[in-house]
C-alpha atoms as a PDB file:
ATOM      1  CA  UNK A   1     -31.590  28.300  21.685  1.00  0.00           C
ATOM      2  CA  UNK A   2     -30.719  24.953  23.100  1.00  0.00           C
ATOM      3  CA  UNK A   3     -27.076  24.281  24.176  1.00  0.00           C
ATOM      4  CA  UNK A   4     -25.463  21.486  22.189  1.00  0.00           C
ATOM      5  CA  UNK A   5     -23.094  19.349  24.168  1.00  0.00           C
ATOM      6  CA  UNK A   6     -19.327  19.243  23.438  1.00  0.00           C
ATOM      7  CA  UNK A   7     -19.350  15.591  23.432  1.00  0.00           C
ATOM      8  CA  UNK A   8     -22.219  15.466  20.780  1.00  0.00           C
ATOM      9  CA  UNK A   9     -20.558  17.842  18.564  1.00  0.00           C
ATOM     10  CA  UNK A  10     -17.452  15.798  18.551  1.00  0.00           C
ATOM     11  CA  UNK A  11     -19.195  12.756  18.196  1.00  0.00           C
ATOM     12  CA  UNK A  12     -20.371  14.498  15.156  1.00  0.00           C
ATOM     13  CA  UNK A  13     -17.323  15.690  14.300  1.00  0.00           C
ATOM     14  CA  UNK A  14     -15.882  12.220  14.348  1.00  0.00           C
ATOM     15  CA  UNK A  15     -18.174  10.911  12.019  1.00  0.00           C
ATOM     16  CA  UNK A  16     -16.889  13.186   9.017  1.00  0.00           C
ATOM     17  CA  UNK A  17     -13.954  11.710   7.383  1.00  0.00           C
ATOM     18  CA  UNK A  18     -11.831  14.430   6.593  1.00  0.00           C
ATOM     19  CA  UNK A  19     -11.892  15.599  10.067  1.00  0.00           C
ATOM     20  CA  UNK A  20      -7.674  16.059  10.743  1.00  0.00           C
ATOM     21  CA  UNK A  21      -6.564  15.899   7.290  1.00  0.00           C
ATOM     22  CA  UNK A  22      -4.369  18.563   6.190  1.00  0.00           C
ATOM     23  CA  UNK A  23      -5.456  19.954   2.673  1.00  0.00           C
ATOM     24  CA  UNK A  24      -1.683  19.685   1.244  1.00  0.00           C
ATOM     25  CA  UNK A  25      -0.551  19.702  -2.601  1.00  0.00           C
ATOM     26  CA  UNK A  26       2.935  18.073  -1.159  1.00  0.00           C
ATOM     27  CA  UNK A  27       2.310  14.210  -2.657  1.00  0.00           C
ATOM     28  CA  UNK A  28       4.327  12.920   0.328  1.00  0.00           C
ATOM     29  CA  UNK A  29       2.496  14.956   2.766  1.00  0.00           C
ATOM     30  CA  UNK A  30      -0.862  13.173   1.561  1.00  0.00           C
ATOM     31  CA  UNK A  31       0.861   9.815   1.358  1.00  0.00           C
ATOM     32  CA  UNK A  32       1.798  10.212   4.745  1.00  0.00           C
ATOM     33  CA  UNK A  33      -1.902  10.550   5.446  1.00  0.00           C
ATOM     34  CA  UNK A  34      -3.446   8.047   3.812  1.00  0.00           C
ATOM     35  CA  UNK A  35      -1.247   5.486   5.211  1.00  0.00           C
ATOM     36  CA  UNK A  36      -2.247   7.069   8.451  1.00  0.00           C
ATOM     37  CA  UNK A  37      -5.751   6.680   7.412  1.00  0.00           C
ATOM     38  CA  UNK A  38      -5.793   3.520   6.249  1.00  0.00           C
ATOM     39  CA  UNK A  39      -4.459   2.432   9.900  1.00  0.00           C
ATOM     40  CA  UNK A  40      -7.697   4.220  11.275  1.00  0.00           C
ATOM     41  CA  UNK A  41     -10.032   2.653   8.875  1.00  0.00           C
ATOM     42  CA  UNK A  42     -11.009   5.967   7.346  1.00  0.00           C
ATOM     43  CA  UNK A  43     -10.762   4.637   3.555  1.00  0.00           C
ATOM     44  CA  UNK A  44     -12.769   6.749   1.726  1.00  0.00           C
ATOM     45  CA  UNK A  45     -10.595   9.915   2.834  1.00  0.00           C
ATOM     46  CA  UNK A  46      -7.175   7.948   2.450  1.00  0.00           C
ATOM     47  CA  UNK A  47      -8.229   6.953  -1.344  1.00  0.00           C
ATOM     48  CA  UNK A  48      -9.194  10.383  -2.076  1.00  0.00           C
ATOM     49  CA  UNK A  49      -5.831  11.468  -0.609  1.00  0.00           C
ATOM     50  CA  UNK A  50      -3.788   8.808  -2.805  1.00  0.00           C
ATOM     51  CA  UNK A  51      -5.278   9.792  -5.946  1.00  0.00           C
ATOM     52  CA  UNK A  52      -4.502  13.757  -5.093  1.00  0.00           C
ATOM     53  CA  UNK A  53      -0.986  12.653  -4.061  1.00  0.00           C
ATOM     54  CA  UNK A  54      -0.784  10.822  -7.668  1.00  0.00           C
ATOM     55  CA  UNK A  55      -2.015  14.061  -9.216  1.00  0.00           C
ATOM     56  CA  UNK A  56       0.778  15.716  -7.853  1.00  0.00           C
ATOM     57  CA  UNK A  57       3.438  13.702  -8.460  1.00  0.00           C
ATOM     58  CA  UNK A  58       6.163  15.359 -11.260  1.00  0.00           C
ATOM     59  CA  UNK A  59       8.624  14.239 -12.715  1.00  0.00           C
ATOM     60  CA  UNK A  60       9.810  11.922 -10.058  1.00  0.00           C
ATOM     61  CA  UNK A  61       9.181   8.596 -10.515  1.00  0.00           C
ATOM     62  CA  UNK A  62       9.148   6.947  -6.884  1.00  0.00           C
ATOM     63  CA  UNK A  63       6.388   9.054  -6.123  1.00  0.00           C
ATOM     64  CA  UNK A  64       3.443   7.375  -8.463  1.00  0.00           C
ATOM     65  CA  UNK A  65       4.974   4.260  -7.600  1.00  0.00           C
ATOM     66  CA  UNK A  66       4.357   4.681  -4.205  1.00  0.00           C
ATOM     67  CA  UNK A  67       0.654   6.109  -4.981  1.00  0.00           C
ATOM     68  CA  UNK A  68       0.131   3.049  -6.429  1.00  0.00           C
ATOM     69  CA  UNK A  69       1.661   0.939  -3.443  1.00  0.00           C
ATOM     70  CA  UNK A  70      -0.813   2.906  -0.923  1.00  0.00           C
ATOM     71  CA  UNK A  71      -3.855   1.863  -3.663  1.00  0.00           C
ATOM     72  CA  UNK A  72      -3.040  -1.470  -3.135  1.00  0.00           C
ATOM     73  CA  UNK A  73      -2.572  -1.215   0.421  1.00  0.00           C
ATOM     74  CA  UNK A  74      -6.220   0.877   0.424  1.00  0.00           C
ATOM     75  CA  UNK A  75      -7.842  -2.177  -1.692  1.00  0.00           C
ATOM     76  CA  UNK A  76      -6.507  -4.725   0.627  1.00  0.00           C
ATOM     77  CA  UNK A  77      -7.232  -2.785   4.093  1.00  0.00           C
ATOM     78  CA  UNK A  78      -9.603  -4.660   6.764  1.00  0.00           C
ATOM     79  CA  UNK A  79     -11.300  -1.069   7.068  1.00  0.00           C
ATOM     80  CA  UNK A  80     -12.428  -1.567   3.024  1.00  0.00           C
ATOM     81  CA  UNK A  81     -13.730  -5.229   3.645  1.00  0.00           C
ATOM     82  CA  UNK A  82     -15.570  -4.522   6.723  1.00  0.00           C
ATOM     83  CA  UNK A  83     -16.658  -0.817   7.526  1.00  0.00           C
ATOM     84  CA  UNK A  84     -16.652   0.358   3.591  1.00  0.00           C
ATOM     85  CA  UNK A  85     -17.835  -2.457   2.214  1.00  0.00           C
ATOM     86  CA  UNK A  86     -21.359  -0.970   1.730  1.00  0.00           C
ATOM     87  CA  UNK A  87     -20.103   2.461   0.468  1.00  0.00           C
ATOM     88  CA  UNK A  88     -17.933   0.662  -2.200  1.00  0.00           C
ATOM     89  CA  UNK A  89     -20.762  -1.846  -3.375  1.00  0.00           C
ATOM     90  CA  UNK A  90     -23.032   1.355  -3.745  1.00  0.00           C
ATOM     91  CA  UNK A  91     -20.966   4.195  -4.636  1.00  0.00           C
ATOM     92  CA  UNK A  92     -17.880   2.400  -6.047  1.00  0.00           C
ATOM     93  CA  UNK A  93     -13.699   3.260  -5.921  1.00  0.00           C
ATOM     94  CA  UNK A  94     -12.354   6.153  -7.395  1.00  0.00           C
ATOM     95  CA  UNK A  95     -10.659   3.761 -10.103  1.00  0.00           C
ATOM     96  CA  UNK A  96     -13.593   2.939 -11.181  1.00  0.00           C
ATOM     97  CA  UNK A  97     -12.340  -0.772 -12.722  1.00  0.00           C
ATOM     98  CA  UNK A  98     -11.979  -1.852  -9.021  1.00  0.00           C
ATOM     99  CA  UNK A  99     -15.037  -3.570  -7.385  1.00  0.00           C
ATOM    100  CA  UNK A 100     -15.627  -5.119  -4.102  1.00  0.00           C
ATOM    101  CA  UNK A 101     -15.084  -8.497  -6.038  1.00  0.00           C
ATOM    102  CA  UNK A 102     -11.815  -8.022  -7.947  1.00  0.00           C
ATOM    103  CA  UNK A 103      -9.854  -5.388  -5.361  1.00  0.00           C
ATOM    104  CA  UNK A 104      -7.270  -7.980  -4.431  1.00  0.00           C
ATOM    105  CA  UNK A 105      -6.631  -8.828  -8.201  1.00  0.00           C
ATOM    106  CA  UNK A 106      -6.304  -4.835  -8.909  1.00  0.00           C
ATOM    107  CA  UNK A 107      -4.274  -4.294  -5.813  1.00  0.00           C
ATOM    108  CA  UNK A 108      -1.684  -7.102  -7.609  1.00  0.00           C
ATOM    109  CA  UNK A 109      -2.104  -4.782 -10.423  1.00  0.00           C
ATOM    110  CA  UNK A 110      -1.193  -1.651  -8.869  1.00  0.00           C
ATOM    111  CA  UNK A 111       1.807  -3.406  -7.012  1.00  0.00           C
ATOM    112  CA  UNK A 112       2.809  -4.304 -10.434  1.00  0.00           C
ATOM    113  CA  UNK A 113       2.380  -0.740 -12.045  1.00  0.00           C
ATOM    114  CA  UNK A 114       4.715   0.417  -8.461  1.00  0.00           C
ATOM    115  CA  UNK A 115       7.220  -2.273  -8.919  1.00  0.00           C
ATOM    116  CA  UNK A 116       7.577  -1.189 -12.891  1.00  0.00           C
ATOM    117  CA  UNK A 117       7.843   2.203 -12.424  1.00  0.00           C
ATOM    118  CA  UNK A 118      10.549   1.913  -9.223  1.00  0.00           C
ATOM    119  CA  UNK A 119      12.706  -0.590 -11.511  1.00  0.00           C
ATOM    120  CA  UNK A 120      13.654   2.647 -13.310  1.00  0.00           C
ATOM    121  CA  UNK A 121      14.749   3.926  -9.785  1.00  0.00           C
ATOM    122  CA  UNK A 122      17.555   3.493  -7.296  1.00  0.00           C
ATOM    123  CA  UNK A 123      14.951   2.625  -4.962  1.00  0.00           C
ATOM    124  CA  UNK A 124      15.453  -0.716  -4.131  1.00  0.00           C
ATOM    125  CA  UNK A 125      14.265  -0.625  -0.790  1.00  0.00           C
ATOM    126  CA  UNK A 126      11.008   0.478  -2.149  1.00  0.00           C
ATOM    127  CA  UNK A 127      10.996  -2.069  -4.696  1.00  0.00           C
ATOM    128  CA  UNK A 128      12.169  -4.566  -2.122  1.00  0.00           C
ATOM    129  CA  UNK A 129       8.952  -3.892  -0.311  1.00  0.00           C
ATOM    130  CA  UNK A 130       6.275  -3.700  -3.236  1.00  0.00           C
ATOM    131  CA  UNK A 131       7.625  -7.201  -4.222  1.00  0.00           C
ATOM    132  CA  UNK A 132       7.318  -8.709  -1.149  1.00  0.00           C
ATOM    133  CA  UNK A 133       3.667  -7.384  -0.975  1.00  0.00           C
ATOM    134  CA  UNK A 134       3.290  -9.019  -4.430  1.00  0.00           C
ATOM    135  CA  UNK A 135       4.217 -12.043  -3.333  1.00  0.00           C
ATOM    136  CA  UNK A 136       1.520 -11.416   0.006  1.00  0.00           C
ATOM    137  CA  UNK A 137      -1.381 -10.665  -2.667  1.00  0.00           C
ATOM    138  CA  UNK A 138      -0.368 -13.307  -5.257  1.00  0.00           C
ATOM    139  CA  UNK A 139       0.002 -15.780  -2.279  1.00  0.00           C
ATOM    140  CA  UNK A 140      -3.630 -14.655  -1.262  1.00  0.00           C
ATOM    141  CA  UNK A 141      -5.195 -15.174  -4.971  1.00  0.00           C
ATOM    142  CA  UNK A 142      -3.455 -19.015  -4.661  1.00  0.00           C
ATOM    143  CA  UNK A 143      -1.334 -18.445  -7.819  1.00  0.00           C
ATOM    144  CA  UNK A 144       1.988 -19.782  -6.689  1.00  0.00           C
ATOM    145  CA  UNK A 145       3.915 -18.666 -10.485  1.00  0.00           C
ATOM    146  CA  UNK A 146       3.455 -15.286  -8.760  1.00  0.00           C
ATOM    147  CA  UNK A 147       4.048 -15.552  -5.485  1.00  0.00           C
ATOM    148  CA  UNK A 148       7.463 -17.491  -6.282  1.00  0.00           C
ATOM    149  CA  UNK A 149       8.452 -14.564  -8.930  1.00  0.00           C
ATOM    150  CA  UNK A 150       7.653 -11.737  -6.614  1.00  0.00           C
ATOM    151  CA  UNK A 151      10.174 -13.611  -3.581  1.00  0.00           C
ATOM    152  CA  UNK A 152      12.738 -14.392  -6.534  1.00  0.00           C
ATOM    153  CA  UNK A 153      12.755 -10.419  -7.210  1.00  0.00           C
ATOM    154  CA  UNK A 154      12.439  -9.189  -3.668  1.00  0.00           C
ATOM    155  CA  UNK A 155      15.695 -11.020  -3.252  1.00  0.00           C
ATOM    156  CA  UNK A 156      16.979  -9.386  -6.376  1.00  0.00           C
ATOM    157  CA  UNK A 157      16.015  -6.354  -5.161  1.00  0.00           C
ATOM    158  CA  UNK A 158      17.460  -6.458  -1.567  1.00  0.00           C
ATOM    159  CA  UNK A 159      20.685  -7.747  -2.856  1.00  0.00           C
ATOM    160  CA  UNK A 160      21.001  -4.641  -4.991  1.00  0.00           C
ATOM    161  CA  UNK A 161      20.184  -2.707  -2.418  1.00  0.00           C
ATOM    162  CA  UNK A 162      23.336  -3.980  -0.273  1.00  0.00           C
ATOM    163  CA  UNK A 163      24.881  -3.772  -2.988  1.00  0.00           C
ATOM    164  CA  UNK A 164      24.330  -0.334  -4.167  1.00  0.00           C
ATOM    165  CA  UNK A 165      23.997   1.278  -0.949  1.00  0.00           C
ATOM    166  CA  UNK A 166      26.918  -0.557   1.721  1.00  0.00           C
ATOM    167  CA  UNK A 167      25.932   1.437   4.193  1.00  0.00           C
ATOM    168  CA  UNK A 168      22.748   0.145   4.717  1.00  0.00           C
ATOM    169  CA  UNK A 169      21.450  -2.101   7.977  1.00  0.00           C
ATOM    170  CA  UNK A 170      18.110  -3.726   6.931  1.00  0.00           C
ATOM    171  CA  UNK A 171      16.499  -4.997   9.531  1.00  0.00           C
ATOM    172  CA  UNK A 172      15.403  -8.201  10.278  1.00  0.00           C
ATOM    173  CA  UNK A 173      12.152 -10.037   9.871  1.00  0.00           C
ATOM    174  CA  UNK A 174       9.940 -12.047  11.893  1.00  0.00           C
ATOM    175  CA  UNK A 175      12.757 -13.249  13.869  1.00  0.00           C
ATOM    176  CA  UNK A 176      14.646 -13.997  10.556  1.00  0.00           C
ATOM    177  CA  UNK A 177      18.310 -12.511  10.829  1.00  0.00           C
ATOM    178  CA  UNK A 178      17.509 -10.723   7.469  1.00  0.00           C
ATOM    179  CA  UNK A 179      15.353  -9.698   4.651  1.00  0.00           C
ATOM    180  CA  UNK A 180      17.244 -12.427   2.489  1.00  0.00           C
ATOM    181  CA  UNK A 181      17.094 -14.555   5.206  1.00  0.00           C
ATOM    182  CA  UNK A 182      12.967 -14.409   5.382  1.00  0.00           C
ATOM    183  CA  UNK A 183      12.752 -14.409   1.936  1.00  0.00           C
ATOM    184  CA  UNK A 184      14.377 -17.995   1.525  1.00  0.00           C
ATOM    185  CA  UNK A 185      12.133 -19.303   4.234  1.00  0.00           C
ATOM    186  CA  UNK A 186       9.529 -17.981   2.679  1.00  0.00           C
ATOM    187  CA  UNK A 187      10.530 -19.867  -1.018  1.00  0.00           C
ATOM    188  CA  UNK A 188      11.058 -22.838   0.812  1.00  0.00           C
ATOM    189  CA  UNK A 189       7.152 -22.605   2.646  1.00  0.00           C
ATOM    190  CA  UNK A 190       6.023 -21.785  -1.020  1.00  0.00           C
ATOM    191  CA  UNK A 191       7.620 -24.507  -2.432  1.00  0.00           C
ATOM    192  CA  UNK A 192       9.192 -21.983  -5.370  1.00  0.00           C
ATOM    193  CA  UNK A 193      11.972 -24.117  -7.441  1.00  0.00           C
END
């Protein structure tokens, strides 16, 4: 029996995607991952991941939002539009209304679905954040309505944030002083009324 070398087997081992990933039936635990993933370019195991975490989410309401937030981020990954591309055209996405063709239109969906379902919530740091990658997506489709809404309601949402929670020290971004800060530049750039 020949010997295989240990650099072929991980070289094989490499190539299987859920190589590392901890079978888990903790949502936040396979959030966690996926977002992980996604940074790696391993899509196809981060979007199976994100639809398990969904599956598992109860009676909490941040949690599917957030599902939904790492969809979008999945649909509008570099990883998706260059190495998955072919897998996606053949075999399709696990939502099976999302194509190659229409993923950045569905990711504005699923930010949408996200941003609904953590208005309900206290989590406006969350909702903070799916806005402002509304206004990203929106921004990237050209339609300035919704790009200027989305920066109107991460504002909203930041200033309830401060508001609700004093104690908080958002950071700065982009080498604005603050979120509220960026945000206005941002308006002003978009040329929202």
């Amino acid at each position: 029996m020949k010997k295989i070398a240990l650099s072929t087997i991980g070289l094989l081992l490499s190539g299987c995607s859920a190589v590392g990933v901890i079978e888990s039936n903790d949502p936040w635990q396979n959030l966690a991952q996926a977002d992980a993933l996604i940074e790696q370019g391993r899509a196809t195991t981060a979007e199976r991941l994100i639809v398990k975490a969904k599956n598992f989410c109860n009676d909490d309401a941040v949690c599917p939002a957030m599902a939904d937030r790492e969809y979008a981020l999945l649909l509008l990954s570099s990883s998706v539009a260059s190495t998955w591309a072919e897998h996606y055209r053949e075999h399709g996405f696990l939502d099976k209304t999302v194509t190659m063709q229409n993923r950045t239109a569905k990711a504005a969906e699923y930010l949408e679905q996200a941003a609904a379902q953590l208005k309900t919530t206290t989590a406006y740091d969350k909702l903070s954040n799916v806005h402002l990658l509304k206004a990203s997506v929106y921004h990237a489709l050209q339609n300035n309505e919704g790009t200027c809404s989305s920066f109107a309601l991460v504002l909203t949402a930041y200033q309830d944030n401060l508001h609700h929670n004093p104690n908080a020290v958002p950071q700065g971004v982009n080498g604005y002083a603050s979120l509220g800060d960026y945000i206005v530049a941002q308006q002003k750039a978009a040329h929202c009324t």
